[in-house]
C-alpha atoms as a PDB file:
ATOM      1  CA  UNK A   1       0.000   0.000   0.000  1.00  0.00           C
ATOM      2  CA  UNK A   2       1.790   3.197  -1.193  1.00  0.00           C
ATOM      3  CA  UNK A   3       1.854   6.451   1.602  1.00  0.00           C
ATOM      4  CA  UNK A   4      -0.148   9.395   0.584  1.00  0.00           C
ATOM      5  CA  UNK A   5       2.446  12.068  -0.265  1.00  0.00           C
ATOM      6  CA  UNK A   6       1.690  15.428   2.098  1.00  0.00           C
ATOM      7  CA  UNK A   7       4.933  17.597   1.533  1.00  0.00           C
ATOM      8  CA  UNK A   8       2.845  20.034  -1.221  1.00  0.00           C
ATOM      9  CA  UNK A   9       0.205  20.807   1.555  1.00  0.00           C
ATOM     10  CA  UNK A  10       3.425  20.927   4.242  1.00  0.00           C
ATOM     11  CA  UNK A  11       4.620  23.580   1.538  1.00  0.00           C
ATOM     12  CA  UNK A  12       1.741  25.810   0.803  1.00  0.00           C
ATOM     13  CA  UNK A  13       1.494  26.054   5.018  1.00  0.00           C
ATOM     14  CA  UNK A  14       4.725  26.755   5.012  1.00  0.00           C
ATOM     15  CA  UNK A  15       4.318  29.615   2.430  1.00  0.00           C
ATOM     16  CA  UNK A  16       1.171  30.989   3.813  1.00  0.00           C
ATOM     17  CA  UNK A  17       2.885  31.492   7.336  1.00  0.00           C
ATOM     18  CA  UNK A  18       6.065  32.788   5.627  1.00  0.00           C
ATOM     19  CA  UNK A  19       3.199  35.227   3.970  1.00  0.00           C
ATOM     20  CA  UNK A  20       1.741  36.666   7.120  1.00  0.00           C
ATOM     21  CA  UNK A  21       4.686  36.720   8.975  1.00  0.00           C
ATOM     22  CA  UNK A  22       6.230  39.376   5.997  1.00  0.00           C
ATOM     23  CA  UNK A  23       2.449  41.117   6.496  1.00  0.00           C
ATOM     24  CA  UNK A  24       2.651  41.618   9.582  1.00  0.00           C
ATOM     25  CA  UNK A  25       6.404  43.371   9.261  1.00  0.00           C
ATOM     26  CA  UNK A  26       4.873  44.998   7.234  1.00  0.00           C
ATOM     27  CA  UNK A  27       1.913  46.686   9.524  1.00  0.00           C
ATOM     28  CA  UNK A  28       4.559  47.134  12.617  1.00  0.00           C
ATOM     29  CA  UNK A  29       6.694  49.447   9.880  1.00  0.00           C
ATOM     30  CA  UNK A  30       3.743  51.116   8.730  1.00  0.00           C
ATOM     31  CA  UNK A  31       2.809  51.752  12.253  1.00  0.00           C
ATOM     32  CA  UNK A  32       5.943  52.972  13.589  1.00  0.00           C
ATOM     33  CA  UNK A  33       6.502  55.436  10.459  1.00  0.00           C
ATOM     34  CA  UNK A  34       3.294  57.053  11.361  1.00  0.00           C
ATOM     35  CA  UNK A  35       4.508  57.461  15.297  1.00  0.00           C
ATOM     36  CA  UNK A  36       3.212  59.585  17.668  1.00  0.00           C
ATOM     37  CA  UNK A  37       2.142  62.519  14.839  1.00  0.00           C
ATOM     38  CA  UNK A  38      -1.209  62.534  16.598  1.00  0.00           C
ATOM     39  CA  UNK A  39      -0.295  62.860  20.221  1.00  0.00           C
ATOM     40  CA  UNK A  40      -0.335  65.971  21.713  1.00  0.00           C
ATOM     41  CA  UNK A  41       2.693  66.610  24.349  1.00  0.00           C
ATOM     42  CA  UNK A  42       2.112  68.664  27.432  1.00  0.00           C
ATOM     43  CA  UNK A  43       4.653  69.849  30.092  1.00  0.00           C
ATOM     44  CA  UNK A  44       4.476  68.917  33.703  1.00  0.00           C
ATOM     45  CA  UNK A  45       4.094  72.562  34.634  1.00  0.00           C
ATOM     46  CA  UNK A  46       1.431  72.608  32.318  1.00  0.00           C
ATOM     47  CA  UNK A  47      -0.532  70.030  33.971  1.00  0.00           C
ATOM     48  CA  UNK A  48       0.067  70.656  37.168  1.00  0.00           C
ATOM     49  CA  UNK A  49      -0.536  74.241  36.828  1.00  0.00           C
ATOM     50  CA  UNK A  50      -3.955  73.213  35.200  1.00  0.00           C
ATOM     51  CA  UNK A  51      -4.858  71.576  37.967  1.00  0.00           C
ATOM     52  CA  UNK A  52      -3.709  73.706  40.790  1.00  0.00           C
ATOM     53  CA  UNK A  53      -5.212  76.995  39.182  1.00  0.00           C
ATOM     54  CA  UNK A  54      -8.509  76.511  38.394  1.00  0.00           C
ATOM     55  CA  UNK A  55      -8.237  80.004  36.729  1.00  0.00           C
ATOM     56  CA  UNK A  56     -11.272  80.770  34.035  1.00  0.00           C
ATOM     57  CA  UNK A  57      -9.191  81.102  30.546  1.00  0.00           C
ATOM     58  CA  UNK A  58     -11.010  82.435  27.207  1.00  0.00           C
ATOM     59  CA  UNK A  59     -11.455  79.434  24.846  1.00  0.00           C
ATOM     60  CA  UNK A  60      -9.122  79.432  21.519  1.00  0.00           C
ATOM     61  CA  UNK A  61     -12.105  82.020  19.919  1.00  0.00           C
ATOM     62  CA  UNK A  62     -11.823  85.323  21.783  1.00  0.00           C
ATOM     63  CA  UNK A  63     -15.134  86.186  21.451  1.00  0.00           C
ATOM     64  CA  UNK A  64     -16.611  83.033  22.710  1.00  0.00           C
ATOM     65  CA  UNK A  65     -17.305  81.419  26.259  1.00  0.00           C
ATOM     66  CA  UNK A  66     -15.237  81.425  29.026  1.00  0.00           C
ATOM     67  CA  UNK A  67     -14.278  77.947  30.575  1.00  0.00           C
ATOM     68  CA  UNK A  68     -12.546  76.804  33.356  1.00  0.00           C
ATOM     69  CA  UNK A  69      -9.875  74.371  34.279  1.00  0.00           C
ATOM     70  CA  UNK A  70     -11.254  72.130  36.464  1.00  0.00           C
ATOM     71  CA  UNK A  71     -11.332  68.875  36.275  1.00  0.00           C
ATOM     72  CA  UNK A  72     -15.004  67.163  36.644  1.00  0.00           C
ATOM     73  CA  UNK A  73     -16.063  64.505  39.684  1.00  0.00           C
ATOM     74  CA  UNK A  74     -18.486  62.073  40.072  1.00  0.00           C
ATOM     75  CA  UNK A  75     -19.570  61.035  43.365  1.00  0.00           C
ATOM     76  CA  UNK A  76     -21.902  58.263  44.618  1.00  0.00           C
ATOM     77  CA  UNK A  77     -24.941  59.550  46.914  1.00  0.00           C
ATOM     78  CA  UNK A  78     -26.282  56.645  49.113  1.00  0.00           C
ATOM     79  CA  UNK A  79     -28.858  56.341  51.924  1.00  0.00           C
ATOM     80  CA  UNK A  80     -31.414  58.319  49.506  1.00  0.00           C
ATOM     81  CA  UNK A  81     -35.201  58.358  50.203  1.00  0.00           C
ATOM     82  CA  UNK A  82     -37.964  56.357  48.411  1.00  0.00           C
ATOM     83  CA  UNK A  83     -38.979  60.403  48.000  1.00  0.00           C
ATOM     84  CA  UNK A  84     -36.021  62.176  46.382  1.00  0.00           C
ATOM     85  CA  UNK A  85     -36.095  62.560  43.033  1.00  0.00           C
ATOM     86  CA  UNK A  86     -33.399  63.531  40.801  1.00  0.00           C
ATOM     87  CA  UNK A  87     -34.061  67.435  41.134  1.00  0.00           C
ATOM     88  CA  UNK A  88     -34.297  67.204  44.603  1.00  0.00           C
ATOM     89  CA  UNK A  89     -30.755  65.610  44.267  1.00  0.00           C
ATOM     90  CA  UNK A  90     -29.396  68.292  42.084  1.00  0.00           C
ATOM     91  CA  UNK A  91     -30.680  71.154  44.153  1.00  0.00           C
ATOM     92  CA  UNK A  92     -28.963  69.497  47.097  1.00  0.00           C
ATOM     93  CA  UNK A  93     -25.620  69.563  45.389  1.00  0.00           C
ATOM     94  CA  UNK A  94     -25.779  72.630  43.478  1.00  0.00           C
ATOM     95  CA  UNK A  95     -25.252  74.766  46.452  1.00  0.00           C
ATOM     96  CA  UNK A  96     -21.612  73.433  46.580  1.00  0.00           C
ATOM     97  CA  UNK A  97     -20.913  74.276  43.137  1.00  0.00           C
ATOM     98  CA  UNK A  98     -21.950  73.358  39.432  1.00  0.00           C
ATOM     99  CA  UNK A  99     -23.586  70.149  38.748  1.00  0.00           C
ATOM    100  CA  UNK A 100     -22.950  68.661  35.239  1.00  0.00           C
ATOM    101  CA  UNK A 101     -25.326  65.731  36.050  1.00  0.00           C
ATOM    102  CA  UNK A 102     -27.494  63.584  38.619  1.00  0.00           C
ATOM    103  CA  UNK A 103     -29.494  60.634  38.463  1.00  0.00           C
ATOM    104  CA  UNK A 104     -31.610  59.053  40.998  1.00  0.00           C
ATOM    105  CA  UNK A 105     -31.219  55.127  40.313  1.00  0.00           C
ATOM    106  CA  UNK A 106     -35.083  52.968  39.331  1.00  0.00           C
ATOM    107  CA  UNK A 107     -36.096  50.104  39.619  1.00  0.00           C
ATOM    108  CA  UNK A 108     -36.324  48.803  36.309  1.00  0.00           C
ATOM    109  CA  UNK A 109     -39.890  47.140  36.521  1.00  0.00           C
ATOM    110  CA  UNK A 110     -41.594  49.620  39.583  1.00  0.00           C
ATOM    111  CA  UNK A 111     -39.864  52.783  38.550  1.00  0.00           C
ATOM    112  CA  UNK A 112     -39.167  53.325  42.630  1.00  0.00           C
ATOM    113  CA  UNK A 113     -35.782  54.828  43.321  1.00  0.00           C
ATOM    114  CA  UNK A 114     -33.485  51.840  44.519  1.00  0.00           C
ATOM    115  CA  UNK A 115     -32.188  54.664  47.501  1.00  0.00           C
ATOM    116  CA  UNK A 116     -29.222  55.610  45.626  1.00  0.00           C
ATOM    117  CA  UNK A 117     -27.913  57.624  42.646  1.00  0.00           C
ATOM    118  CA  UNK A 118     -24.750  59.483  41.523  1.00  0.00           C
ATOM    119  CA  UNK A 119     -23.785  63.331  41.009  1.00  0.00           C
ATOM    120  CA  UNK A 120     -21.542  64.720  38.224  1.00  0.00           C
ATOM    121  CA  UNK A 121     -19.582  67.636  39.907  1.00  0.00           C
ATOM    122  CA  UNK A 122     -17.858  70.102  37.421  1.00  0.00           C
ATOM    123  CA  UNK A 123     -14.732  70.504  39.698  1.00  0.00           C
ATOM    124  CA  UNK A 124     -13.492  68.339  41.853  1.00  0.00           C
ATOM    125  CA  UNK A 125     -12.453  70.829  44.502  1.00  0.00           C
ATOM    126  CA  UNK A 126     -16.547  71.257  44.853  1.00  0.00           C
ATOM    127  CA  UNK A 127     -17.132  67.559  45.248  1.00  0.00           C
ATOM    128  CA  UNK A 128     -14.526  67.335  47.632  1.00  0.00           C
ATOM    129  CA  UNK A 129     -16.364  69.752  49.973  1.00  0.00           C
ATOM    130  CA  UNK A 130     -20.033  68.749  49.069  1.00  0.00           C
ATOM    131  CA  UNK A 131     -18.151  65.137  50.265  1.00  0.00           C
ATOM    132  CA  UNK A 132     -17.503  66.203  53.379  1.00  0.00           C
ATOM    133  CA  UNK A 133     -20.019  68.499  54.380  1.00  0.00           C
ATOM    134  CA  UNK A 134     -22.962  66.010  52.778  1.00  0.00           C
ATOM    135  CA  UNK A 135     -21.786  62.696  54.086  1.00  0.00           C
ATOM    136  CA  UNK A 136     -23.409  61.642  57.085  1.00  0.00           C
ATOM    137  CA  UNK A 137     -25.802  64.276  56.907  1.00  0.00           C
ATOM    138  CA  UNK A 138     -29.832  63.310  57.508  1.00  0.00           C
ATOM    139  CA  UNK A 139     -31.996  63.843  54.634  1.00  0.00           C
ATOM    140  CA  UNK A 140     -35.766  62.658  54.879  1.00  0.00           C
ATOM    141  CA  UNK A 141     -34.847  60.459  57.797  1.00  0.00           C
ATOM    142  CA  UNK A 142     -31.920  58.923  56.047  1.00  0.00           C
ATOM    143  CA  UNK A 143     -28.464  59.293  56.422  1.00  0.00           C
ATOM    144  CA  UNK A 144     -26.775  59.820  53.322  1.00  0.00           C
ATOM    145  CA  UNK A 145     -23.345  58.222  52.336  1.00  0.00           C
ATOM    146  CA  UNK A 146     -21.377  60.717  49.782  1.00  0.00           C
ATOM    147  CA  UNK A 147     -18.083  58.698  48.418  1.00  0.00           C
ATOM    148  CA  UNK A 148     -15.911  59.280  44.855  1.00  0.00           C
ATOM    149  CA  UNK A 149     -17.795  56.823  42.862  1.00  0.00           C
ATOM    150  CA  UNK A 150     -15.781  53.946  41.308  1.00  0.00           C
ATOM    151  CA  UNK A 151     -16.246  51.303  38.313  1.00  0.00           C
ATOM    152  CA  UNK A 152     -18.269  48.463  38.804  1.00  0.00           C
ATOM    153  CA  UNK A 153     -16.072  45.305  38.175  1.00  0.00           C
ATOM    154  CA  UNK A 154     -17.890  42.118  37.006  1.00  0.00           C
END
């Protein structure tokens, strides 16, 4: 019985992998020539300065808003009322500072508020003092809990 002869298929692998691996080389050269044209480079005095001013600078059109460098905060507001909605929520933070967003967390199938929520705080120096002064505080006969908020793992 003669022995089927597999060197032609051994072969074509043999090209094909030759084939990507020259691909490949390829891509990482294209890649590399293209570096970091896109990426913008900023000083550490210009970050840090950023962040420790805060100062209101005009936006690149001189006639148009002004806007501040601060950088924004989101906080997580337990211990929350079947009651308070998410204006009530808002109007509770807003006296600390600008509020980009808030959210009073459902129930997906009653639409009740699960007794939490989270607040979007455009600086971070105002959600560090809404923090403190909210946390522990009694709302509606609840005590609230006022913490950074942080990703959910899964």
């Amino acid at each position: 019985m003669a022995r089927p002869n597999y060197s032609a298929g051994k072969r074509q692998r043999a090209q094909d992998k030759e084939r990507k691996r020259e691909e490949k080389a390829e891509r990482r050269r294209t890649n590399r020539a293209q570096g970091g044209a896109e990426i913008q480079i900023t000083s550490a005095d210009e970050i840090q300065g950023g962040i420790m001013r805060g100062i209101a600078e005009p936006d690149d059109n001189s006639n148009g808003p002004v806007r501040s460098n601060s950088i924004p905060s989101r906080l997580f507001v337990g211990g929350l009322s079947q009651s308070t909605s998410t204006l009530d929520l808002r109007t509770m933070f807003e006296t600390f500072g600008p509020v980009d967003d808030a959210i009073v967390v459902t129930d997906r199938d009653m639409g009740e508020s699960r007794g939490f929520g989270f607040v979007t705080m455009a600086d971070r120096r105002d959600a560090a003092i809404a923090t403190r002064e909210l946390s522990g505080r009694e709302v509606d006969g609840r005590t609230l809990v006022v913490r950074p908020a942080t990703d959910r793992t899964r």
